[in-house]
Protein backbone atom coordinates (compact mmCIF):
# COMPACT_ATOMS: atom_id res chain seq x y z
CA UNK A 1 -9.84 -14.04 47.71
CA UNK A 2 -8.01 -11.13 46.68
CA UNK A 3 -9.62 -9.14 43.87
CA UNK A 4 -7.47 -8.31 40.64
CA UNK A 5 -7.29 -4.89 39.43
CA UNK A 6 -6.39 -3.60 36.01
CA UNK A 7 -4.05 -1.22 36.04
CA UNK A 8 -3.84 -0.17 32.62
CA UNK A 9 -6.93 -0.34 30.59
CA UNK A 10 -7.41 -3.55 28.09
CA UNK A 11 -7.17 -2.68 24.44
CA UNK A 12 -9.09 -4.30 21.66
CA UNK A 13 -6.43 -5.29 19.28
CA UNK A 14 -2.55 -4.65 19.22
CA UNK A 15 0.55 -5.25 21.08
CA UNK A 16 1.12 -5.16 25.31
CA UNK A 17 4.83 -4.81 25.61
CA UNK A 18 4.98 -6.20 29.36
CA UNK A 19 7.61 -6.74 32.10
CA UNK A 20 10.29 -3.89 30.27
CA UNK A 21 12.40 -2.59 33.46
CA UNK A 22 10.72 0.51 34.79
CA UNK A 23 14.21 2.42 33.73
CA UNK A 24 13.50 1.65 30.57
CA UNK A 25 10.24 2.67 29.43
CA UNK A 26 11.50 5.49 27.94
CA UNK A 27 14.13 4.26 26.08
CA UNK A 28 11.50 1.51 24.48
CA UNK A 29 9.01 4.63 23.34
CA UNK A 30 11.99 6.31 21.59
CA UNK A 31 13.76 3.31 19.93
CA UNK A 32 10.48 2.25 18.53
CA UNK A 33 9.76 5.79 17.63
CA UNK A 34 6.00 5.54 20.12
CA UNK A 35 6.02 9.54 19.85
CA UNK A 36 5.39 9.80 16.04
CA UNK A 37 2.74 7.06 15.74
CA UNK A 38 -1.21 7.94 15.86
CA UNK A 39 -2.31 4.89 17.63
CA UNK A 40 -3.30 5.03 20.77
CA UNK A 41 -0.96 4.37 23.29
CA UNK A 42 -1.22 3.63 27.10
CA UNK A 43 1.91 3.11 29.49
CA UNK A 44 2.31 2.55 32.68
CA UNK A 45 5.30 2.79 34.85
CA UNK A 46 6.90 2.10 37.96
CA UNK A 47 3.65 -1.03 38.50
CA UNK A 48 4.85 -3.71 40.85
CA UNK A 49 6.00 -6.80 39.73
CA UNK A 50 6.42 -9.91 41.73
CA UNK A 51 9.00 -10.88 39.82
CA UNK A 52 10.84 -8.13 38.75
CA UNK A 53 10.77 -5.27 41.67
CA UNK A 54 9.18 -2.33 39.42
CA UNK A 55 7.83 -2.99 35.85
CA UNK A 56 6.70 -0.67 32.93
CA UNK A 57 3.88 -1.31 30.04
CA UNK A 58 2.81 -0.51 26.78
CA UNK A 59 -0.06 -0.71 25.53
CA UNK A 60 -0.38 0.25 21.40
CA UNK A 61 -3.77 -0.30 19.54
CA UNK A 62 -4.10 -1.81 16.24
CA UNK A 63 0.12 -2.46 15.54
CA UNK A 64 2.29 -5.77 15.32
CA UNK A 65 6.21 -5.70 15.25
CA UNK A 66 8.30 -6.31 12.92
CA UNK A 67 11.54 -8.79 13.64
CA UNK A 68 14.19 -5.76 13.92
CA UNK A 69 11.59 -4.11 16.01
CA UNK A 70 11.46 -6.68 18.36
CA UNK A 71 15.15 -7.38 18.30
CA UNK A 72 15.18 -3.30 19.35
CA UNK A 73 13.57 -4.08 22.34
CA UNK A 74 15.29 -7.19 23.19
CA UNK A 75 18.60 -4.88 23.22
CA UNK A 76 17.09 -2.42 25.69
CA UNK A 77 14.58 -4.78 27.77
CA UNK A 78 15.50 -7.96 27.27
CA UNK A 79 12.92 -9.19 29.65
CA UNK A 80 10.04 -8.21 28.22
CA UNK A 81 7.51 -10.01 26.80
CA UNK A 82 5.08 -9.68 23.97
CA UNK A 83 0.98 -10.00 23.98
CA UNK A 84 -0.92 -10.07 20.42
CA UNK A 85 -4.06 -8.58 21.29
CA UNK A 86 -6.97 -9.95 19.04
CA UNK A 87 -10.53 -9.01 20.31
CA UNK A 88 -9.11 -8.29 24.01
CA UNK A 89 -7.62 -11.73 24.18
CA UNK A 90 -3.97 -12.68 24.19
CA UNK A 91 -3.53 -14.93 20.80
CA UNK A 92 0.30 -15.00 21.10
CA UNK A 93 2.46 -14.53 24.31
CA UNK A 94 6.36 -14.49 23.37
CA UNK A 95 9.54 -13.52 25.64
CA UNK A 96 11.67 -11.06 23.56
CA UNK A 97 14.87 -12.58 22.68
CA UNK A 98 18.61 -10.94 22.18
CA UNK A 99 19.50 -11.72 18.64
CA UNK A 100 23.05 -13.47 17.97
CA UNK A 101 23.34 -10.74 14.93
CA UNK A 102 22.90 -7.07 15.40
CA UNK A 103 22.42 -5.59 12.16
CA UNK A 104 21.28 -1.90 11.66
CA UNK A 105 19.96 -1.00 14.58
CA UNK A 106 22.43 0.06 17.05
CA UNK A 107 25.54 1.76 16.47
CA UNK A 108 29.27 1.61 17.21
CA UNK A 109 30.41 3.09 20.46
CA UNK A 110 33.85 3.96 18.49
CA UNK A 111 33.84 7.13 17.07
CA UNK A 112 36.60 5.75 14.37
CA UNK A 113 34.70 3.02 13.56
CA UNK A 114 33.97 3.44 9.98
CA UNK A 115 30.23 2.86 10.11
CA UNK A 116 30.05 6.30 12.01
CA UNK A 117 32.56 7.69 9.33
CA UNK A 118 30.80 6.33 6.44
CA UNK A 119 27.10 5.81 4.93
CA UNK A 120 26.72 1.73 5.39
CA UNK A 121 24.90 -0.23 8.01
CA UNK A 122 26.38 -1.93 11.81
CA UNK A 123 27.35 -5.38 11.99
CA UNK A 124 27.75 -6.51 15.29
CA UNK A 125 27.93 -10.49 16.74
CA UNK A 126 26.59 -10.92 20.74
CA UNK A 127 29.34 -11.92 22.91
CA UNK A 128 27.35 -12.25 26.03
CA UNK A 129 23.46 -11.72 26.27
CA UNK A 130 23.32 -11.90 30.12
CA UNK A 131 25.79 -8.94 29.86
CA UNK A 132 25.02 -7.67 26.87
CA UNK A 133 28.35 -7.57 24.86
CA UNK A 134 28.19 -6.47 21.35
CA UNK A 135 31.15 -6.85 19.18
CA UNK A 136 31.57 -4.35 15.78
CA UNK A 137 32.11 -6.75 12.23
CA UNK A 138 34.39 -3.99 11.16
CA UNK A 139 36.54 -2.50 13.79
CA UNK A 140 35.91 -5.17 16.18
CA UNK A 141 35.85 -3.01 19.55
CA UNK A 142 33.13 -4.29 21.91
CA UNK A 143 30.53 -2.36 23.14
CA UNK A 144 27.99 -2.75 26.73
CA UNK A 145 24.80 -2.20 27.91
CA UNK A 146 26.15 1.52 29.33
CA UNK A 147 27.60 2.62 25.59
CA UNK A 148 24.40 1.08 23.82
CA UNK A 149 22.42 3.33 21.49
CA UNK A 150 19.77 1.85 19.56
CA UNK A 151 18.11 3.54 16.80
């Protein structure tokens, strides 16, 4: 029988952001603004994953997500999925998912565009979630995964 080891230590109550790509831990703290919180925080990176080649975790005491917080992550690791932590057991497990409406938290790749001109929040509709294809409400130019910036 092969013995399971914890890699990163259990937490009492909070969120475990599993299974983000290991390239994208880092984008996942900063999005979600990790460095300016005072809960305690463990990551991990680079942990092997059956499924996935090489994973990263997050561990964050004593905080839930909000909808456009999860839709963040969705944008930048769309494979990740989401443990509620309530006395050290998992009370919800759900897979992240890439909304069909982006609004307000990323921004247009188009310097023209006139939500980087003016003060008023991004619209975009999701042309292709395998891809990730985001197309602007107002000046309609598409942009990727490599143009992306969430904030």
């Amino acid at each position: 029988m092969m013995k399971k080891e914890l890699k990163v230590n259990a937490i009492k109550n909070g969120t475990v952001i599993d299974h983000i790509a290991a390239k994208n831990l880092f984008k996942v703290i900063s999005i979600l603004k990790l460095h300016k919180i005072s809960n305690q925080i463990t990551f991990g990176n680079n942990l092997e994953s059956h499924k996935h080649g090489n994973k990263a975790i997050i561990k964050i005491s004593d905080l839930l997500f909000e909808k456009n917080e999860i839709d963040k992550i969705a944008l930048v690791a769309p494979n990740a999925v989401l443990n509620v932590i309530k006395n050290y057991e998992v009370v919800e497990k759900k897979k992240v998912n890439i909304p069909d409406e982006v609004i307000g938290i990323a921004k247009c790749f188009n310097p023209n565009c006139i939500t980087n001109n003016e003060s008023m929040q991004t619209r975009f509709s999701v042309l292709d979630k395998q891809k990730l294809a985001l197309k602007c409400h107002y000046c309609e130019k598409i942009t990727d995964e490599e143009h992306l910036y969430v904030f």
